[in-house]
C-alpha atoms as a PDB file:
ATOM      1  CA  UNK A   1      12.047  12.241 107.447  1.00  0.00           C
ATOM      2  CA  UNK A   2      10.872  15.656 107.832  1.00  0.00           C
ATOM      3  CA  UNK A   3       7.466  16.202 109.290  1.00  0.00           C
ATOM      4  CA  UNK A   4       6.991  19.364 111.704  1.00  0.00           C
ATOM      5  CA  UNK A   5       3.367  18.361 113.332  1.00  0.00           C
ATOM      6  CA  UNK A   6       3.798  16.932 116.864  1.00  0.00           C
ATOM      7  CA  UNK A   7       3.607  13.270 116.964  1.00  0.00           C
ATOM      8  CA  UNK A   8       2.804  11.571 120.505  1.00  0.00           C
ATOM      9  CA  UNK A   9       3.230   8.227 119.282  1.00  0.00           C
ATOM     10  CA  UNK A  10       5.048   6.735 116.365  1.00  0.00           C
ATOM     11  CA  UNK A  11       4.013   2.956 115.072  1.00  0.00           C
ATOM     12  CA  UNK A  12       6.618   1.389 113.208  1.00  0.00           C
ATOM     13  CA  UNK A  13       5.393  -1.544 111.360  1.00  0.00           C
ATOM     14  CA  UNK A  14       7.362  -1.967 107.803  1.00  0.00           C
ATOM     15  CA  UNK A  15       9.143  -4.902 106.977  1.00  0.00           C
ATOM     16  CA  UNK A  16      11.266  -6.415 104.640  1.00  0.00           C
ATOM     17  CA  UNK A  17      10.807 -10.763 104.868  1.00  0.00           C
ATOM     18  CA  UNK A  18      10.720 -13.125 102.936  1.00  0.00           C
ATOM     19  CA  UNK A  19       7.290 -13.018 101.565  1.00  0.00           C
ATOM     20  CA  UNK A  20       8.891  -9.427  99.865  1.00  0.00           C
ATOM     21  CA  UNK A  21       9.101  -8.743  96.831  1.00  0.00           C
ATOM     22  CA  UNK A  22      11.682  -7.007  97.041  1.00  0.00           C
ATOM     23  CA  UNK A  23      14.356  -9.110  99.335  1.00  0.00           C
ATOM     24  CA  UNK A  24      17.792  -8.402  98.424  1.00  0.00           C
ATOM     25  CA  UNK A  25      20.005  -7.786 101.443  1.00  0.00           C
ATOM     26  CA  UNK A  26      19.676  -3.878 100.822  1.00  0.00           C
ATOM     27  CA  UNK A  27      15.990  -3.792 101.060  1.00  0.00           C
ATOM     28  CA  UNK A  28      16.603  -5.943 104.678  1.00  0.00           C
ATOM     29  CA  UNK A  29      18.934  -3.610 105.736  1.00  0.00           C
ATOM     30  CA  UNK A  30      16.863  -0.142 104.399  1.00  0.00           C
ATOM     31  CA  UNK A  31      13.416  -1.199 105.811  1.00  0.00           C
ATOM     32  CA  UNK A  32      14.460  -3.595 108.963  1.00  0.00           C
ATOM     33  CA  UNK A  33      17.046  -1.153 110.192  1.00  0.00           C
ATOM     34  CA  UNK A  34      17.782   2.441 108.603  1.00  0.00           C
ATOM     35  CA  UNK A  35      14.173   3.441 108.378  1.00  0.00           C
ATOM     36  CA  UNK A  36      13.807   2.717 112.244  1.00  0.00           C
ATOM     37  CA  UNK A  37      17.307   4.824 112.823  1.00  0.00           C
ATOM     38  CA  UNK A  38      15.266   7.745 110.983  1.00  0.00           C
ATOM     39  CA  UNK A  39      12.323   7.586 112.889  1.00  0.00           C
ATOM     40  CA  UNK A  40      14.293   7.513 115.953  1.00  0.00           C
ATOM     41  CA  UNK A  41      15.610  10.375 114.589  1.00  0.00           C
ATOM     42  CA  UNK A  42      12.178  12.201 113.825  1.00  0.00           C
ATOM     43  CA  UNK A  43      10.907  11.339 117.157  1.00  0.00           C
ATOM     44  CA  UNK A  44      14.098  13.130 118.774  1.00  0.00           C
ATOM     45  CA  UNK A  45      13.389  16.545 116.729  1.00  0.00           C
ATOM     46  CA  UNK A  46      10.411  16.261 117.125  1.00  0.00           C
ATOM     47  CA  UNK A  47       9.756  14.815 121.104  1.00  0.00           C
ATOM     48  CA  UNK A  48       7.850  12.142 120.472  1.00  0.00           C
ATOM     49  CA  UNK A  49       7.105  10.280 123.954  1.00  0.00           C
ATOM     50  CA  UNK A  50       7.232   6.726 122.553  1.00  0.00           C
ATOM     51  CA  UNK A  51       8.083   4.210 119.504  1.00  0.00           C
ATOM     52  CA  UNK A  52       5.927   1.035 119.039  1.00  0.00           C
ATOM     53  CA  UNK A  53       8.219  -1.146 117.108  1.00  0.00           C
ATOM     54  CA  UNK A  54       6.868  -4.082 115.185  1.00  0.00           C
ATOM     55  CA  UNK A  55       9.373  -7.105 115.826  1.00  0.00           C
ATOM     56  CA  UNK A  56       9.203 -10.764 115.072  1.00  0.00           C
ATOM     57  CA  UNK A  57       9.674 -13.873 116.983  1.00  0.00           C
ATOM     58  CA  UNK A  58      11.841 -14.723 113.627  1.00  0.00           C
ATOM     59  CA  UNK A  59      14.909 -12.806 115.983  1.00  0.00           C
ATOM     60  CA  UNK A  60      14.723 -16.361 118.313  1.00  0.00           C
ATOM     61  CA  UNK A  61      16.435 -18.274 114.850  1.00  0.00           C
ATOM     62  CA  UNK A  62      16.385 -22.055 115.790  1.00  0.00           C
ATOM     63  CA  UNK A  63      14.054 -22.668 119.008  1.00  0.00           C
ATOM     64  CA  UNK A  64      15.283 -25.435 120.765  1.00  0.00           C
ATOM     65  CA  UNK A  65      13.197 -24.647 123.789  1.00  0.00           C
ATOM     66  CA  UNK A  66       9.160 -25.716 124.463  1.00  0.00           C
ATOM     67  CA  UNK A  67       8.383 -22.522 126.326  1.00  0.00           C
ATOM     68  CA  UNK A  68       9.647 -19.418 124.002  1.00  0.00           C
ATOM     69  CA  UNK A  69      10.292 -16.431 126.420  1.00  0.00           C
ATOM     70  CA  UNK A  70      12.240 -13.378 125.773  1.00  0.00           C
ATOM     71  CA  UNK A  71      15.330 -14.808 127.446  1.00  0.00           C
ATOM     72  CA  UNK A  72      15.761 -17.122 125.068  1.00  0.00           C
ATOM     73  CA  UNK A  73      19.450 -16.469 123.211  1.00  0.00           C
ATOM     74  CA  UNK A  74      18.926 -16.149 119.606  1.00  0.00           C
ATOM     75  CA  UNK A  75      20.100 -19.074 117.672  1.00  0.00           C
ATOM     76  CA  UNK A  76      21.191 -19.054 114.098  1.00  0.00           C
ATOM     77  CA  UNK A  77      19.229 -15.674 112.511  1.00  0.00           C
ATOM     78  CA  UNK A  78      18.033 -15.424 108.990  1.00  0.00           C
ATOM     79  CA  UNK A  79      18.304 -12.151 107.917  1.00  0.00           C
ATOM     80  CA  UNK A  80      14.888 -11.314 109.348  1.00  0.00           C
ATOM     81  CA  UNK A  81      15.714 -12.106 112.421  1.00  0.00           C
ATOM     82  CA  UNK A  82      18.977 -10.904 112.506  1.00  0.00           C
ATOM     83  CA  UNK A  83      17.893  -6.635 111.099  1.00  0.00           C
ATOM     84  CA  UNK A  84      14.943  -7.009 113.309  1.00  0.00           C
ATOM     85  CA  UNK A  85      17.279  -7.820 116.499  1.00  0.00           C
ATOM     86  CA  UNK A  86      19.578  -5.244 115.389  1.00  0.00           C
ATOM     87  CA  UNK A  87      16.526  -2.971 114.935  1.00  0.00           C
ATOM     88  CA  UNK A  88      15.523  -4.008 118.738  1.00  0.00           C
ATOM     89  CA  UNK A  89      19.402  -2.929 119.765  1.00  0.00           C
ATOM     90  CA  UNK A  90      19.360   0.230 118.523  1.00  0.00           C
ATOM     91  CA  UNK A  91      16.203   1.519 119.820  1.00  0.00           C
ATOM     92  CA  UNK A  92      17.250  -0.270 123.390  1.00  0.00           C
ATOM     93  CA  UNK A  93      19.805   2.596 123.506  1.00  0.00           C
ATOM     94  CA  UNK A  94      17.653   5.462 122.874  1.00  0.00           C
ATOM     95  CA  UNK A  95      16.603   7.805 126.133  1.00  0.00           C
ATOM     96  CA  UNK A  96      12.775   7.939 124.078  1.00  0.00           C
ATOM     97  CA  UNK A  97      10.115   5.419 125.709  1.00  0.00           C
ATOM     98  CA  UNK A  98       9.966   2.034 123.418  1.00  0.00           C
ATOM     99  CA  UNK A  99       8.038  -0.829 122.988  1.00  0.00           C
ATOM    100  CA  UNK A 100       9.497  -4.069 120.801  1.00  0.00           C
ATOM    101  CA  UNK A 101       6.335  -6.061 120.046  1.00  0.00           C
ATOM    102  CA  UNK A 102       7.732  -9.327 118.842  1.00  0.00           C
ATOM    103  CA  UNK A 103       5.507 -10.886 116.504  1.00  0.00           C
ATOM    104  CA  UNK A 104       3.861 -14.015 115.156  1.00  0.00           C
ATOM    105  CA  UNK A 105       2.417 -15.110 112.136  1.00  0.00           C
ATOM    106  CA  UNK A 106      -0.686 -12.219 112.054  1.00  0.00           C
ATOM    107  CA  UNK A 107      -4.091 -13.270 110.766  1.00  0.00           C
ATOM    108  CA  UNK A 108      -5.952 -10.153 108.794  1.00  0.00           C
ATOM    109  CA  UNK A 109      -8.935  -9.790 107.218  1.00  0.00           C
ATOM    110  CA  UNK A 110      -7.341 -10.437 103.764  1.00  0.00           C
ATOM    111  CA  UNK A 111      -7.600 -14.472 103.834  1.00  0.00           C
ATOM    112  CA  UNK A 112      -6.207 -15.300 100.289  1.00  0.00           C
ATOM    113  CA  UNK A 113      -2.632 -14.773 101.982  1.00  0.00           C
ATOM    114  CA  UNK A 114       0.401 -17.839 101.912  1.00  0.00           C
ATOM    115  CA  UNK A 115       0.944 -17.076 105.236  1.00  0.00           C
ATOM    116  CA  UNK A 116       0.590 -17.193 108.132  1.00  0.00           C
ATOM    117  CA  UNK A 117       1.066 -20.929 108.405  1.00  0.00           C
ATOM    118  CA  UNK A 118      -2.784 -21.126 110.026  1.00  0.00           C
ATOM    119  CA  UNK A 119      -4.333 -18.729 107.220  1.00  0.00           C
ATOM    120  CA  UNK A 120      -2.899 -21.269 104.574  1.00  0.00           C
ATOM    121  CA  UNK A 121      -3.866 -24.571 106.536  1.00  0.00           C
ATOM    122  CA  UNK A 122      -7.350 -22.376 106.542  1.00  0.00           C
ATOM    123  CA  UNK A 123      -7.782 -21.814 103.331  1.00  0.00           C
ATOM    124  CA  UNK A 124      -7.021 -25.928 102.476  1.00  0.00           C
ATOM    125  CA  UNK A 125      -9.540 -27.189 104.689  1.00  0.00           C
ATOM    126  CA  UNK A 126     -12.076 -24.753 103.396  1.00  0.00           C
ATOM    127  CA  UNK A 127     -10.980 -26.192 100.251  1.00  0.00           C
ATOM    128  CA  UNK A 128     -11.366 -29.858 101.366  1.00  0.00           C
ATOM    129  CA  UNK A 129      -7.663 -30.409 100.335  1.00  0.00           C
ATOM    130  CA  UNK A 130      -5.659 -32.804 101.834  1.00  0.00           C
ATOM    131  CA  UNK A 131      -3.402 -31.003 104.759  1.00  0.00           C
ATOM    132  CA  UNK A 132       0.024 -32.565 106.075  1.00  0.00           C
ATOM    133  CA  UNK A 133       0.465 -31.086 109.604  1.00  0.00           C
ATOM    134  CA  UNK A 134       3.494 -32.020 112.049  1.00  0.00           C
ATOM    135  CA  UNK A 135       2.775 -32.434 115.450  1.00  0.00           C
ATOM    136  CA  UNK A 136      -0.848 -32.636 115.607  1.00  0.00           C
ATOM    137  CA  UNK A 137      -0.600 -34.109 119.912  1.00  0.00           C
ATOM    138  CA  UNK A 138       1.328 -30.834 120.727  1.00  0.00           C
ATOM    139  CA  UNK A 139       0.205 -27.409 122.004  1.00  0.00           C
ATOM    140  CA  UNK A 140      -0.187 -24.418 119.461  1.00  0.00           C
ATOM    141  CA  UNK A 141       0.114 -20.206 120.115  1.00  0.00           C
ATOM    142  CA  UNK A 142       2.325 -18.838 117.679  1.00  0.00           C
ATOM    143  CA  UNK A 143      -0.523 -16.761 115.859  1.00  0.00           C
ATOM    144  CA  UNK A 144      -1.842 -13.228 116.549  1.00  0.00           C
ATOM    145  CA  UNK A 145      -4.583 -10.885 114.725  1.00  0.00           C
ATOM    146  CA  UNK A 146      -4.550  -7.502 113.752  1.00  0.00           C
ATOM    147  CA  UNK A 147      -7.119  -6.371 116.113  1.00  0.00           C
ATOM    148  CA  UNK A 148      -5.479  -7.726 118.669  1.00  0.00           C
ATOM    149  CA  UNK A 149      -2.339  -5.906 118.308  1.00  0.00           C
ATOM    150  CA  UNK A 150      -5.023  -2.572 117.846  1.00  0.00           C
ATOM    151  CA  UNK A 151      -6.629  -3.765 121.340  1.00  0.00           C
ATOM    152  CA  UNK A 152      -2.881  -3.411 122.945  1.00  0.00           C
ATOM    153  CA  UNK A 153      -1.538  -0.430 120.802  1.00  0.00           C
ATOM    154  CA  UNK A 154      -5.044   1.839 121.834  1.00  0.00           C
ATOM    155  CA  UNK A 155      -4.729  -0.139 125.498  1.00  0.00           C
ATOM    156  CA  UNK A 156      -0.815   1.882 125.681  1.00  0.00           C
ATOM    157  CA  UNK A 157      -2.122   5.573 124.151  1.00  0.00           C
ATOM    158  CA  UNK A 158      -5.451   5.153 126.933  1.00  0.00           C
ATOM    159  CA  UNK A 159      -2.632   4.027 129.832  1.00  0.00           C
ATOM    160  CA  UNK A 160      -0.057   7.220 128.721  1.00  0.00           C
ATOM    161  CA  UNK A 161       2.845   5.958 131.396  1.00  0.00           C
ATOM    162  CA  UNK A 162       6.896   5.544 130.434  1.00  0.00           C
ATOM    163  CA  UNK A 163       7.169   2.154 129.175  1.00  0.00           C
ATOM    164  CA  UNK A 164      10.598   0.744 128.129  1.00  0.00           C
ATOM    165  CA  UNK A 165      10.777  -3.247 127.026  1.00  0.00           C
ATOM    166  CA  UNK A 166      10.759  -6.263 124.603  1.00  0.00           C
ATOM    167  CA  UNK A 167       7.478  -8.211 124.678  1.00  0.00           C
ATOM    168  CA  UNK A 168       6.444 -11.570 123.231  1.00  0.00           C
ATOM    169  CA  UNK A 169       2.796 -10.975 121.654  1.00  0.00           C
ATOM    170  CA  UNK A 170       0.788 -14.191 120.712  1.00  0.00           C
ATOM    171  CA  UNK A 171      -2.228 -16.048 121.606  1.00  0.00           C
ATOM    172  CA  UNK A 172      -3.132 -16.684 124.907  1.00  0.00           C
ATOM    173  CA  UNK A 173      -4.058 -20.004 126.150  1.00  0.00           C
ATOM    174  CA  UNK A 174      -2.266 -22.736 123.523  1.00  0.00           C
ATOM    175  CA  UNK A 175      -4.496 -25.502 122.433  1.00  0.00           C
ATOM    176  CA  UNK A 176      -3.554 -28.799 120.636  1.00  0.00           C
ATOM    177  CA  UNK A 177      -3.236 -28.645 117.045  1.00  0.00           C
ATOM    178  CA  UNK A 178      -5.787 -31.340 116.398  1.00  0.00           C
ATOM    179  CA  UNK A 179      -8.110 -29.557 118.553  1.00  0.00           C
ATOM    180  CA  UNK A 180      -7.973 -26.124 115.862  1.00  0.00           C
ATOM    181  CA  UNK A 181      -8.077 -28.343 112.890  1.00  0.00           C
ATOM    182  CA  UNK A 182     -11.167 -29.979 113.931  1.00  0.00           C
ATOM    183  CA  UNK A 183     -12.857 -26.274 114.773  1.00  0.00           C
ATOM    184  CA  UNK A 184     -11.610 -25.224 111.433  1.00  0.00           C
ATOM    185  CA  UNK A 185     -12.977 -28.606 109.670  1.00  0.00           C
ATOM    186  CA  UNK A 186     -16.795 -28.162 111.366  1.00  0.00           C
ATOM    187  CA  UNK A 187     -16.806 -24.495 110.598  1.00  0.00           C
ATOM    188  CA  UNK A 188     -16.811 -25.579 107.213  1.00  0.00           C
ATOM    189  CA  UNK A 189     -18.133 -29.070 106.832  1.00  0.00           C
ATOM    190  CA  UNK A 190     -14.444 -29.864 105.124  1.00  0.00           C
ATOM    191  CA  UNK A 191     -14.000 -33.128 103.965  1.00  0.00           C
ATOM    192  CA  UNK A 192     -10.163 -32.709 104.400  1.00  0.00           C
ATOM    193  CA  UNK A 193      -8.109 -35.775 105.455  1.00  0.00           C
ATOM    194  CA  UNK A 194      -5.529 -34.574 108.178  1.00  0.00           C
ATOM    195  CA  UNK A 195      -1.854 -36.222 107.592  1.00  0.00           C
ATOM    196  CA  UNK A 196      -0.084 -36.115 110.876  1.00  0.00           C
ATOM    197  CA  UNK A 197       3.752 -35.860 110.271  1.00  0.00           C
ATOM    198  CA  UNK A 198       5.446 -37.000 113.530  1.00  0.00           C
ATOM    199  CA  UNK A 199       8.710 -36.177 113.336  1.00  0.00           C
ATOM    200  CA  UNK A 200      10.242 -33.040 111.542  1.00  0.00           C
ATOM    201  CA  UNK A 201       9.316 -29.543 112.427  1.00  0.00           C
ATOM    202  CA  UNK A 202      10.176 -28.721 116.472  1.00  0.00           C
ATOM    203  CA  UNK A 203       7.095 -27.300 118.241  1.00  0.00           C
ATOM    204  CA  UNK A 204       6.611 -24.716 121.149  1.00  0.00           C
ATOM    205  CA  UNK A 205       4.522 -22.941 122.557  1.00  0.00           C
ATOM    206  CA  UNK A 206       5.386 -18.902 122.989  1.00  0.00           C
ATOM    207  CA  UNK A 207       5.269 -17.048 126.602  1.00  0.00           C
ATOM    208  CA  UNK A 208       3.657 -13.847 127.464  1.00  0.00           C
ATOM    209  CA  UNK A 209       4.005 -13.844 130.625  1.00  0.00           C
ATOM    210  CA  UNK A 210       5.662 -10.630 130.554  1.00  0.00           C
ATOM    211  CA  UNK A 211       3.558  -8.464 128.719  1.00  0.00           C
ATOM    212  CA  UNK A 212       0.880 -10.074 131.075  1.00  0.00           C
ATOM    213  CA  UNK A 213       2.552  -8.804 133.706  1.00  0.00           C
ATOM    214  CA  UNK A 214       4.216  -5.812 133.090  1.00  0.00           C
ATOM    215  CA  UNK A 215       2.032  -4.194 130.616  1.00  0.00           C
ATOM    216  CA  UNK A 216      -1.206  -5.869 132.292  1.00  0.00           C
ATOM    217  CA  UNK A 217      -2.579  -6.818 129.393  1.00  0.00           C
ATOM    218  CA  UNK A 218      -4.025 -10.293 128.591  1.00  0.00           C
ATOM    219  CA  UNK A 219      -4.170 -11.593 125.192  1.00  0.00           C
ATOM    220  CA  UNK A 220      -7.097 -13.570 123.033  1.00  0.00           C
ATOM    221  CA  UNK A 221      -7.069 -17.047 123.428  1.00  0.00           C
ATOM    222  CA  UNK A 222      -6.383 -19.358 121.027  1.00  0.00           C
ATOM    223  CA  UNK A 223      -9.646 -20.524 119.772  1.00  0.00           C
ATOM    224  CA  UNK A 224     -11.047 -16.962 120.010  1.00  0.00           C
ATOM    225  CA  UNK A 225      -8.758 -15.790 117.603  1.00  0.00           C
ATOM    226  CA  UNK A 226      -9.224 -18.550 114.947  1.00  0.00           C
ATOM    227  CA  UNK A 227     -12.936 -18.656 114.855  1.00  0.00           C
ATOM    228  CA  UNK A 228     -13.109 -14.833 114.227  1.00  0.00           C
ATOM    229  CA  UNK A 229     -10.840 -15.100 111.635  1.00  0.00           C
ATOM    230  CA  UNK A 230     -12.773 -17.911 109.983  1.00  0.00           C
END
């Protein structure tokens, strides 16, 4: 990449998954780790004083945990996980200032998306469908928004100190899933039956106690998040 006008701050934020349409295992291995290796690069020429790289909690694999922190030994990697961890490694290594923002599903203000899970459990209750939901007694945080993650990123430029670390983002303060569906259903009068599947899927809930405390900064809650993305 050649660019000669002095960047402060670079956001890294492309992705290959499997929502892509392009997915072969080039494209994973082009976008998830050579195009952070040339950034790296840039920022080096050109002495850039910090990378904000856009992770995904998808480098855990199989969770076999109910508190997700960033301890937690990756398990099994699909190859989103696995170029995103890789990703994580190389930057680890460099002397620039880094951040690894590891990512949930992210709610935007297009809402005619498959994912994340949430937007597409959404977008069948607004459509009074039928919705088949596993673990409906359990607690739920594994979403995040797009302003929120513009709340942190301006909350770092304003702040302008060397940080260095791997951070779980999500939702603060995890609520039952029954609880969101029934915001979701009176927000818009659904007449959606709710199917609770009880055994299947594994649920936990995702820690941020870290960025909490090392970054001070305290995400949206929960029910905050989903009723102003509704």
């Amino acid at each position: 990449i050649y660019f000669k006008k002095k960047i402060d701050i670079i956001i890294h934020c492309a992705a290959t998954h499997s929502f892509s349409k392009k997915k072969s295992v080039t494209d994973y291995i082009n976008s998830n780790i050579i195009s952070l290796n040339n950034l790296i690069d840039l920022a080096r020429r050109l002495k850039t004083k910090m990378i904000i790289n856009f992770s995904t909690v998808s480098i855990y694999g199989q969770i076999n945990t109910k508190r997700l922190d960033e301890k937690y030994t990756p398990i099994k990697q699909d190859l989103l996980g696995l170029t995103k961890h890789i990703a994580e490694n190389i930057i680890s290594i460099q002397p620039i200032n880094f951040i690894n923002l590891r990512l949930p599903g992210i709610m935007c203000s297009r809402k005619n998306n498959s994912r994340p899970w949430l937007q597409t459990l959404i977008n069948k209750i607004k459509n009074n469908k039928n919705v088949y939901v596993y673990n409906t007694n359990n607690y739920f945080n594994n979403v995040i928004d797009t302003k929120e993650i513009v709340r942190l990123i301006l909350r770092i430029i304003k702040k302008r100190r060397k940080i260095r670390g791997t951070f779980n983002l999500s939702a603060s303060k995890p609520q039952k899933l029954k609880k969101i569906i029934h915001i979701i259903k009176s927000k818009y009068q659904s007449k959606s039956k709710v199917i609770n599947l009880e055994k299947g899927q594994k649920s936990f809930v995702i820690s941020i106690n870290r960025i909490k405390e090392k970054l001070n900064f305290y995400p949206t809650s929960v029910e905050n998040i989903i009723l102003r993305n509704l």
